[in-house]
Protein backbone atom coordinates (compact mmCIF):
# COMPACT_ATOMS: atom_id res chain seq x y z
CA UNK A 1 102.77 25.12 90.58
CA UNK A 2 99.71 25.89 92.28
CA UNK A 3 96.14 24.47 92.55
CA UNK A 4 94.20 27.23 93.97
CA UNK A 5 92.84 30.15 91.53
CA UNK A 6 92.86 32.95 94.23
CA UNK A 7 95.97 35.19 95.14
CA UNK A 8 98.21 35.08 97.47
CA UNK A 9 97.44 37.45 100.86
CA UNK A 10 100.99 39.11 99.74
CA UNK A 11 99.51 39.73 96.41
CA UNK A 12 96.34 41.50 98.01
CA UNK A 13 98.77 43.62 100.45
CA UNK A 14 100.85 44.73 97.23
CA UNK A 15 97.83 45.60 95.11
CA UNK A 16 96.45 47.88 98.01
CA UNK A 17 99.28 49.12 98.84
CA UNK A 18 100.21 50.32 95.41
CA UNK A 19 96.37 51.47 95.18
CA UNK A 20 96.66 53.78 98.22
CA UNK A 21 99.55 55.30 97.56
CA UNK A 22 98.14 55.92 93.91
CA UNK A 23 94.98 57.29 95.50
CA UNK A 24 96.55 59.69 98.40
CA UNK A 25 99.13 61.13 95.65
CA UNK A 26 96.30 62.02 93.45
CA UNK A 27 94.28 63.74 96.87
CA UNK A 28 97.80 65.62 97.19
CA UNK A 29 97.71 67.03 93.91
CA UNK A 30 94.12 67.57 93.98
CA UNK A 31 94.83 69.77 97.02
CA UNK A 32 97.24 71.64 96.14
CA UNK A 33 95.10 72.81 93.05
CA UNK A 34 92.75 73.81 94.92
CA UNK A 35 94.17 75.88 97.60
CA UNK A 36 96.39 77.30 94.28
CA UNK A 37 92.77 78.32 92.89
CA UNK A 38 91.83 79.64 95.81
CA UNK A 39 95.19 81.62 96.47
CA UNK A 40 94.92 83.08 93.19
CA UNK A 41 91.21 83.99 93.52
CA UNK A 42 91.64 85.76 96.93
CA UNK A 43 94.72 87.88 94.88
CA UNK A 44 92.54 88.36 92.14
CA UNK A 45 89.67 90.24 94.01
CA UNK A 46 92.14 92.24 95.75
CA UNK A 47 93.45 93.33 92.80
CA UNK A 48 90.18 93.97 91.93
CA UNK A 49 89.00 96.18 95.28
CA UNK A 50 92.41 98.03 94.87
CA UNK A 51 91.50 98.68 90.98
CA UNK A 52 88.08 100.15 92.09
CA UNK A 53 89.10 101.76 94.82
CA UNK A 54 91.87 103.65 92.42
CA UNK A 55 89.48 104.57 90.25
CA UNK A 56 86.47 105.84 92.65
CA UNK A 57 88.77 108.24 94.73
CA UNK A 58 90.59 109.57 91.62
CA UNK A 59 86.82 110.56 90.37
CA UNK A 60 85.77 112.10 93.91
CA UNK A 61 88.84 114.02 94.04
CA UNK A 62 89.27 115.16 90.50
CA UNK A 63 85.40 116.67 91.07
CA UNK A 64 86.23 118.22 94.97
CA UNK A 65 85.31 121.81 95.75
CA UNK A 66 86.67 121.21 99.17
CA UNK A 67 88.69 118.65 100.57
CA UNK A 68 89.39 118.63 104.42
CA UNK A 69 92.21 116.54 105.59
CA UNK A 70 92.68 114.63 108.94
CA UNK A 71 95.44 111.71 108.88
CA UNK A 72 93.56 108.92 108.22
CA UNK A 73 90.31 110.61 107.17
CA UNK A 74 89.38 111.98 103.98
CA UNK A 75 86.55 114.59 103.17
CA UNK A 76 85.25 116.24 100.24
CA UNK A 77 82.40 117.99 98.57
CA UNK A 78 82.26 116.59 95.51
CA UNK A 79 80.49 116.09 92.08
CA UNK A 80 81.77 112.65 91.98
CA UNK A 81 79.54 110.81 94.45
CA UNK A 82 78.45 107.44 94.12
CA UNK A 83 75.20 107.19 95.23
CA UNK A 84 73.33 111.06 94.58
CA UNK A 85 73.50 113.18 91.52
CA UNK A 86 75.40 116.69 91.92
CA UNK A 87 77.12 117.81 94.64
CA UNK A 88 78.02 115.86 97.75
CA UNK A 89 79.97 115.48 101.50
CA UNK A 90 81.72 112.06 101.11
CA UNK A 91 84.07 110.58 103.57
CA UNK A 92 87.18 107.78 103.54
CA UNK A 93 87.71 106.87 106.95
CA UNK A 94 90.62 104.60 108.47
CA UNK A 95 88.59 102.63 111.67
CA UNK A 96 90.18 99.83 113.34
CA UNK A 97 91.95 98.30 110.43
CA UNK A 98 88.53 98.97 108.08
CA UNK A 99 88.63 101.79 105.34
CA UNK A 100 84.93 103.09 105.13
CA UNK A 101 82.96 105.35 102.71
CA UNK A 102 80.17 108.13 103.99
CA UNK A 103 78.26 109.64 101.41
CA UNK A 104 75.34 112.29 101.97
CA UNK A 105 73.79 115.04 100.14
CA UNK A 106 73.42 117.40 102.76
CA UNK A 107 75.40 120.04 102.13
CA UNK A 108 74.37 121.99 105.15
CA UNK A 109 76.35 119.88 107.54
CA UNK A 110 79.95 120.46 108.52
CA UNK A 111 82.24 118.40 105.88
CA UNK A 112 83.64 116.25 108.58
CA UNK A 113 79.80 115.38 109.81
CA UNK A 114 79.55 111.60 109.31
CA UNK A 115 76.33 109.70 110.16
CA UNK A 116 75.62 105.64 110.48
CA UNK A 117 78.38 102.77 109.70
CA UNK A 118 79.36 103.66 106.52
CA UNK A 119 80.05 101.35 103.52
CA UNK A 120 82.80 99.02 104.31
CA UNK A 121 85.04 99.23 101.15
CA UNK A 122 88.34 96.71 102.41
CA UNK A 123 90.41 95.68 105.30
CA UNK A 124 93.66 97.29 104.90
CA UNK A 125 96.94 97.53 107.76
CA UNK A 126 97.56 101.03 106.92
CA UNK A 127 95.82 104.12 104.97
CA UNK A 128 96.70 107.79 105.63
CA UNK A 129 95.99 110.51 103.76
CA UNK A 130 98.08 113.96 102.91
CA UNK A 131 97.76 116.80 101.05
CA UNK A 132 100.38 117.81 98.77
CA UNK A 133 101.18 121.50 98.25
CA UNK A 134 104.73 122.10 96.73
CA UNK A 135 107.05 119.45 97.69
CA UNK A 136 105.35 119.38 101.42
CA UNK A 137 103.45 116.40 102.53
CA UNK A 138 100.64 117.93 104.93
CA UNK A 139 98.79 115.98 107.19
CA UNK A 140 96.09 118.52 107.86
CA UNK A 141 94.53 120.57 105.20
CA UNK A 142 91.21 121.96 104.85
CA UNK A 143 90.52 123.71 101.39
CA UNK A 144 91.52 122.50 97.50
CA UNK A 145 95.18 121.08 97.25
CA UNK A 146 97.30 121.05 94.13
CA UNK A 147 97.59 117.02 94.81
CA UNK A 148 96.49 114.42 97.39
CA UNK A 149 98.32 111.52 97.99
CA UNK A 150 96.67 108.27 99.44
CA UNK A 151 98.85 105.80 101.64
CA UNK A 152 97.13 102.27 101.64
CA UNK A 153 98.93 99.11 102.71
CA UNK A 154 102.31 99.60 101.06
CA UNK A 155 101.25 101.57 98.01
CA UNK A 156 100.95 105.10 97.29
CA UNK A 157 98.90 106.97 94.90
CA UNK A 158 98.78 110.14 93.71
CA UNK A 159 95.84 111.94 92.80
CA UNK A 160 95.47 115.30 91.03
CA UNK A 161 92.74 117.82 91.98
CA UNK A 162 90.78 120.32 89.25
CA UNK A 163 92.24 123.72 90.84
């Protein structure tokens, strides 16, 4: 038997040993959660921008008078601005990986006239625009298509004009 009242250095070593590996398994899980969260946060407010996005151009294009077409730009004059009542030149432009939005009420200008930075909307790999007439894709189009179809990232959508 022993005299003393204190542990043993072995049982010291054990109890820390069993403490840090208690304490860096709970830090792994902890971690994981979060970058989970944060995974799933990030995917939310994409889904979110894309959502928006949808809904914004579907609005602009259902209300176009004119749409003019260049490959990875898109103008209209539109009822369906954002930021001025009644009609408006608005602009989606594809610049160095950035899809931006133009808006002015200006009618007087050309429709491809675009002035300042624009509102960054997203950061996308790929958007290109066509209009649809028939079962022809066309890259170039300057009047009121039946349909315009919007390539972003690796979706497609579809949107239907008033003529």
């Amino acid at each position: 038997m022993r005299s003393g009242r204190g542990f043993t250095l072995t049982e010291v070593l054990v109890v820390l040993l069993l403490f840090g590996v208690s304490l860096s398994l709970l830090l792994f899980v902890f971690s994981k959660g979060v970058s989970s969260s944060l995974a799933v946060e990030e995917r939310s407010e994409r889904v979110s921008l894309l959502a928006s996005l949808f809904w914004d151009m579907e609005r602009k294009i259902f209300g176009a008078e004119r749409i003019y077409i260049e490959g990875d730009a898109l103008y209209m004059v539109t009822s369906g601005g954002s930021y001025y009542p009644g009609l408006v030149r608005c602009a989606y432009i594809f610049r160095d990986g950035d899809l931006l939005y133009f808006e002015d009420p200006d009618l007087s200008k050309e429709i491809y006239a675009t002035e300042g930075d624009g509102i960054r909307i997203g950061r996308f790999e790929r958007f290109r625009v066509v209009a649809v007439e028939g079962n022809r894709d066309l890259p170039a189009y300057d009047g009121l298509p039946r349909f315009v179809r919007v390539y972003l990232d690796d979706m497609v959508f579809t949107f239907e004009t008033l003529r």
